[in-house]
Protein backbone atom coordinates (compact mmCIF):
# COMPACT_ATOMS: atom_id res chain seq x y z
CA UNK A 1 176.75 102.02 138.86
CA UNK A 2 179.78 104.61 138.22
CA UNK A 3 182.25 103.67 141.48
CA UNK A 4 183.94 106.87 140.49
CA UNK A 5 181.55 108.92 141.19
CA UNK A 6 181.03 107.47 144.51
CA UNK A 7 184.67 107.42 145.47
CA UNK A 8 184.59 111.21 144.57
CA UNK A 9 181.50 112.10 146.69
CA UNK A 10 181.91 109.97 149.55
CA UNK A 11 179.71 110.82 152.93
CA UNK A 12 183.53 111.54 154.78
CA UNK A 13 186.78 112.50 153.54
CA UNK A 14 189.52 110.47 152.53
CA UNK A 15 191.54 110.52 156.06
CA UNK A 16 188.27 109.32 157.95
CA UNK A 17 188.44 105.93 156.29
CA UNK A 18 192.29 105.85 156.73
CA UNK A 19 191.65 106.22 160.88
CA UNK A 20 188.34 103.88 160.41
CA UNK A 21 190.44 100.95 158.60
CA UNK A 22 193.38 101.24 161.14
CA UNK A 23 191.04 100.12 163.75
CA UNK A 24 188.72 97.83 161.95
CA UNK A 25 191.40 96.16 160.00
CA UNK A 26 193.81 93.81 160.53
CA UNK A 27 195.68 94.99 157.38
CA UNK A 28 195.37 98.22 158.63
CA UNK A 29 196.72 101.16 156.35
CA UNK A 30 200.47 102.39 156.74
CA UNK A 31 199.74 105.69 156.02
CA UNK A 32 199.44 107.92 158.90
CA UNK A 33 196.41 110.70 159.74
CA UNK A 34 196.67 113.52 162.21
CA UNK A 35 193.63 115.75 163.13
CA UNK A 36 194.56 118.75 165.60
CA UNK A 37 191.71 120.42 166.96
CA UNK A 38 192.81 123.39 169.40
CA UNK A 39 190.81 125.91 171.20
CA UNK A 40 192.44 129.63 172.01
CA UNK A 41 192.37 131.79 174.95
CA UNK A 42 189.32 129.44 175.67
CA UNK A 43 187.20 128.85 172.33
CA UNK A 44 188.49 133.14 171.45
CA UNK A 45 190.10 130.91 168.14
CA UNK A 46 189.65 127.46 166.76
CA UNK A 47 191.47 125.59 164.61
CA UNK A 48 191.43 122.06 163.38
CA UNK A 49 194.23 120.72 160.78
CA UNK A 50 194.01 117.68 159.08
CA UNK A 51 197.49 116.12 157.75
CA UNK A 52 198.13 112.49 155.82
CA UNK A 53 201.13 110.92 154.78
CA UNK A 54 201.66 107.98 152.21
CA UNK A 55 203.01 104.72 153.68
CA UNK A 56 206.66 105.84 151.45
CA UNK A 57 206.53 109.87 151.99
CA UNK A 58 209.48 111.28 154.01
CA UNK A 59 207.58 112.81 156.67
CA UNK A 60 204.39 111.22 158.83
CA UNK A 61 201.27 113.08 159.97
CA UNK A 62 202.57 113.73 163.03
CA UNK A 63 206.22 115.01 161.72
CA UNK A 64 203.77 117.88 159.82
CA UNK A 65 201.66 118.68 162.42
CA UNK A 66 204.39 119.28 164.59
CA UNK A 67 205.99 121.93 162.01
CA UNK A 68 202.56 123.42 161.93
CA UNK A 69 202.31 124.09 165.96
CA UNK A 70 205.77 125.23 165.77
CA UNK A 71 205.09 127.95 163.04
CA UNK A 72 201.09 128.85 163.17
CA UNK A 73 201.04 132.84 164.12
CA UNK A 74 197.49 131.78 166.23
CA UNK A 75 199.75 129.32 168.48
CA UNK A 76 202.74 131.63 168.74
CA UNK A 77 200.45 134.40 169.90
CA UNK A 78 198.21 132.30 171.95
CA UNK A 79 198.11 132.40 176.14
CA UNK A 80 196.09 129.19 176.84
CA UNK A 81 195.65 126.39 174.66
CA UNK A 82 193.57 123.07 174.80
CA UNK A 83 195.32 120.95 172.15
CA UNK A 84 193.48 117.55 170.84
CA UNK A 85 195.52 115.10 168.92
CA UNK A 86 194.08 112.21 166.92
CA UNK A 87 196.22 109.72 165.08
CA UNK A 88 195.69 107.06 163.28
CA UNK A 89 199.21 105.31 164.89
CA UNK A 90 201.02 105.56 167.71
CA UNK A 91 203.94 108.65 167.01
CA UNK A 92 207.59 107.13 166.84
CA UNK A 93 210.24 108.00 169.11
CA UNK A 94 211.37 110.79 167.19
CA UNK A 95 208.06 112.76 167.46
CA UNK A 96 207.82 111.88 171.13
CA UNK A 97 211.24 113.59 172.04
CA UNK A 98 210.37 116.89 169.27
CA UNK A 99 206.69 117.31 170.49
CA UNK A 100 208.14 117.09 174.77
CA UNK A 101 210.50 119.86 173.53
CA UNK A 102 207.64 122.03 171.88
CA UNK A 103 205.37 121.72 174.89
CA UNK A 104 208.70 123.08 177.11
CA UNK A 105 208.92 125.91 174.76
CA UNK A 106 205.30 126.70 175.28
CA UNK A 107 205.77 126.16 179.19
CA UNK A 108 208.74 128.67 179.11
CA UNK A 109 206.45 131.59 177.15
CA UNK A 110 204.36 130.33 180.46
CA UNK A 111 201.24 129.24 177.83
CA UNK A 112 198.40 127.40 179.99
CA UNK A 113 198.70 124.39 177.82
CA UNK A 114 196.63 120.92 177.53
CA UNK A 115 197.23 117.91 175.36
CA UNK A 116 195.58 115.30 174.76
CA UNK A 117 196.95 112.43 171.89
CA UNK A 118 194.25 110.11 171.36
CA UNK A 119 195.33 106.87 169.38
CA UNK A 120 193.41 104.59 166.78
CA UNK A 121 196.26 101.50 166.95
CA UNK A 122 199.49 101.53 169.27
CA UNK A 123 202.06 100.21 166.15
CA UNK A 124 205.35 99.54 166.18
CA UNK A 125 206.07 98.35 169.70
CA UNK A 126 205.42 95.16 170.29
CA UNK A 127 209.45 93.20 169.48
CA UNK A 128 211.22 92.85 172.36
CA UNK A 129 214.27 92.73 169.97
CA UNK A 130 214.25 95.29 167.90
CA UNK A 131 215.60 99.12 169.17
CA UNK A 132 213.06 100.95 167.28
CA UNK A 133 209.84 99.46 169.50
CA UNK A 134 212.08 100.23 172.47
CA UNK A 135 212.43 103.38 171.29
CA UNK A 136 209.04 104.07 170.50
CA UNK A 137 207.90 102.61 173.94
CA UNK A 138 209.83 104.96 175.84
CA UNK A 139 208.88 107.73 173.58
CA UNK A 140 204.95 106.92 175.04
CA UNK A 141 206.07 106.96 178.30
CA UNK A 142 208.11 110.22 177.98
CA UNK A 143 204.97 111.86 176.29
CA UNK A 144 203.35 110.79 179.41
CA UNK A 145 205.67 112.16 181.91
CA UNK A 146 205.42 115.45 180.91
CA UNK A 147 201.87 115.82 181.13
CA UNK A 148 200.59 114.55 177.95
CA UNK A 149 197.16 112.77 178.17
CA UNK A 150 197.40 109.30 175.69
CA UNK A 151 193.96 107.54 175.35
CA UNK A 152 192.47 105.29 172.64
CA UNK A 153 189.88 106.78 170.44
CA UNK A 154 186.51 106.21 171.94
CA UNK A 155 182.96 106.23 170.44
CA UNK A 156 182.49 109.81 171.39
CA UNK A 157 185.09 110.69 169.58
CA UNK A 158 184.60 108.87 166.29
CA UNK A 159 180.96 110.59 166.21
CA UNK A 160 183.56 113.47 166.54
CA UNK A 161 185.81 112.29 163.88
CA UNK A 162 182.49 112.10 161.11
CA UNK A 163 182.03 115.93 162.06
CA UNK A 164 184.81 116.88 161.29
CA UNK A 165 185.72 114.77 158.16
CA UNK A 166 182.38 115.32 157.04
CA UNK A 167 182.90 115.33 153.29
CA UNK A 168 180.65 118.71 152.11
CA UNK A 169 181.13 118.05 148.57
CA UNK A 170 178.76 115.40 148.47
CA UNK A 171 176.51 116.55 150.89
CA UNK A 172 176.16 119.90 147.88
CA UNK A 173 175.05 117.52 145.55
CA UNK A 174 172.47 115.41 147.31
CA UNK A 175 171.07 119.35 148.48
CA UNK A 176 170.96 120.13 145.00
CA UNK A 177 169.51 116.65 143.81
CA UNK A 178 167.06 117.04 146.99
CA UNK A 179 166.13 120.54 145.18
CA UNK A 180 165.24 119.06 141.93
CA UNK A 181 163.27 115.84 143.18
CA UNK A 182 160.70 118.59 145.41
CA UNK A 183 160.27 120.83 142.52
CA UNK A 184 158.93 117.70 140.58
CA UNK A 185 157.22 115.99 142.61
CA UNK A 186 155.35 119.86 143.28
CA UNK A 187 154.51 119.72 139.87
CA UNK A 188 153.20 116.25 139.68
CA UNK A 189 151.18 116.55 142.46
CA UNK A 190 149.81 119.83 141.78
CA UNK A 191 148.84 119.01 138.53
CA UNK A 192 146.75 115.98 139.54
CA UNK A 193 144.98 118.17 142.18
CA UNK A 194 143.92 120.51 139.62
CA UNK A 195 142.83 118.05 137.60
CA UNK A 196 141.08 115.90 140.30
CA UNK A 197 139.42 119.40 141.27
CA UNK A 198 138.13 119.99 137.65
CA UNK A 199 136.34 116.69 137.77
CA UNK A 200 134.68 116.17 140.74
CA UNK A 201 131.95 118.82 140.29
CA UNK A 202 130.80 116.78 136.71
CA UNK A 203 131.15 113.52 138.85
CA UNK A 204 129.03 114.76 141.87
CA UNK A 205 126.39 116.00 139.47
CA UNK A 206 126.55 112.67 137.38
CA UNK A 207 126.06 110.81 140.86
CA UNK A 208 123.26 113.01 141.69
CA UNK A 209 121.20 112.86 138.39
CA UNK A 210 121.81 109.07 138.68
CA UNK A 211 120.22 109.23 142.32
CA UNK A 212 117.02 110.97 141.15
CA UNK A 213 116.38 108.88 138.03
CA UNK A 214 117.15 105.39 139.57
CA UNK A 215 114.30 103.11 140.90
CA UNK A 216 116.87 101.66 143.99
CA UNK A 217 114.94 101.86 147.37
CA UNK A 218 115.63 105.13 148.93
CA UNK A 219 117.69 104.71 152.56
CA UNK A 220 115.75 104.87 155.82
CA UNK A 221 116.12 107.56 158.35
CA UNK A 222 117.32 105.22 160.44
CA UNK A 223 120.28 103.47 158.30
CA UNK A 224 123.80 104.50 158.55
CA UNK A 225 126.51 103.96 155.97
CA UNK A 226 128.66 101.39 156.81
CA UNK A 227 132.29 102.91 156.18
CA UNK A 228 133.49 106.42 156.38
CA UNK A 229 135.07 108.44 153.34
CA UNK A 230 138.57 109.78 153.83
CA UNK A 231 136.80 112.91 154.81
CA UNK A 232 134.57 111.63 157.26
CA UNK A 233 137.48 110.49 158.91
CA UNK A 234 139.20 114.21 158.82
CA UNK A 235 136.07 115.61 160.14
């Protein structure tokens, strides 16, 4: 079998697997995923953005999704918003404090905003001793002061998640393959029911010439065959 082509068709993209691993894994990925879905001036607009970072790039997920609400003319023109996070980690401190200053921006343009931030693995906050966890602990709780729902991703929303990382590439090529396989097996079957229909007359006939010539006891009135043809039974 060629793995290639199966890593290149896959059933989901690339960033499905990356969320999927960091909750079934215990060497879960260090890259980070963000998927924004947002609905405008109630479902008027949708969008949905899908960002991933390497483990060693500069900026995470989040850091680029945030630059994206900042900046997207949809957002910036929007009057109500219902904004759905999913990440793959739990954000650092830094994207805490930036994202509680966006969502004061929007409050100030007086934007009817929602958030939710729903979270495959909370990362990064577990030593006592070390500033960073700290920081990032108190960047959770800060999100959640100022109104921002945080949640764990459920099973609704991974059946979510395969929608919308459905990877379409693949599913073209099965379509196409599905295409191919019905025109043959069309052709296969048809032309065994035209021949099947070109024979039976010459059989029948055979049958009933070898009926009138054979010297077997003819059937009573009153016997009944035994079994039923195929069309018997339709009948």
């Amino acid at each position: 079998m060629d793995e290639s082509l199966l890593n290149e068709y896959k059933l989901y993209k690339k960033e499905f697997y990356i969320l999927w691993s960091t909750g079934i894994n215990e060497d879960f990925p260090q890259e980070t995923v963000a998927v924004c879905s947002i609905d405008i001036d109630d479902g008027s607009t949708s969008l949905i953005r899908v960002f991933h970072s390497e483990a060693d790039d500069v900026q995470r997920a989040e850091d680029k999704l945030l630059e994206w609400l900042s900046d997207d003319p949809y957002i910036n023109s929007s009057s109500k918003m219902d904004i759905e996070i999913f990440l793959n980690h739990s954000p650092t401190a830094s994207f805490s404090h930036a994202f509680v200053g966006l969502k004061e921006v929007f409050d100030d343009q007086e934007k009817d905003v929602t958030i939710f931030i729903r979270i495959v693995r909370v990362s990064n906050v577990d030593d006592d001793d070390s500033i960073e966890a700290m920081e990032n602990r108190e960047g959770l709780c800060l999100l959640n002061e100022n109104n921002i729902t945080l949640s764990p991703v459920s099973g609704k929303d991974w059946t979510y998640l395969r929608e919308v990382l459905r990877e379409n590439r693949g599913l073209r090529v099965q379509n196409e393959t599905s295409v191919l396989t019905r025109t043959k097996l069309a052709n296969i079957l048809n032309r065994r029911q035209s021949v099947a229909v070109r024979v039976e007359p010459n059989v029948v006939e055979a049958e009933m010439q070898t009926d009138a010539t054979s010297d077997k006891p003819k059937r009573k009135p009153h016997e009944k065959h035994s079994c039923l043809s195929s069309s018997d039974e339709d009948n």
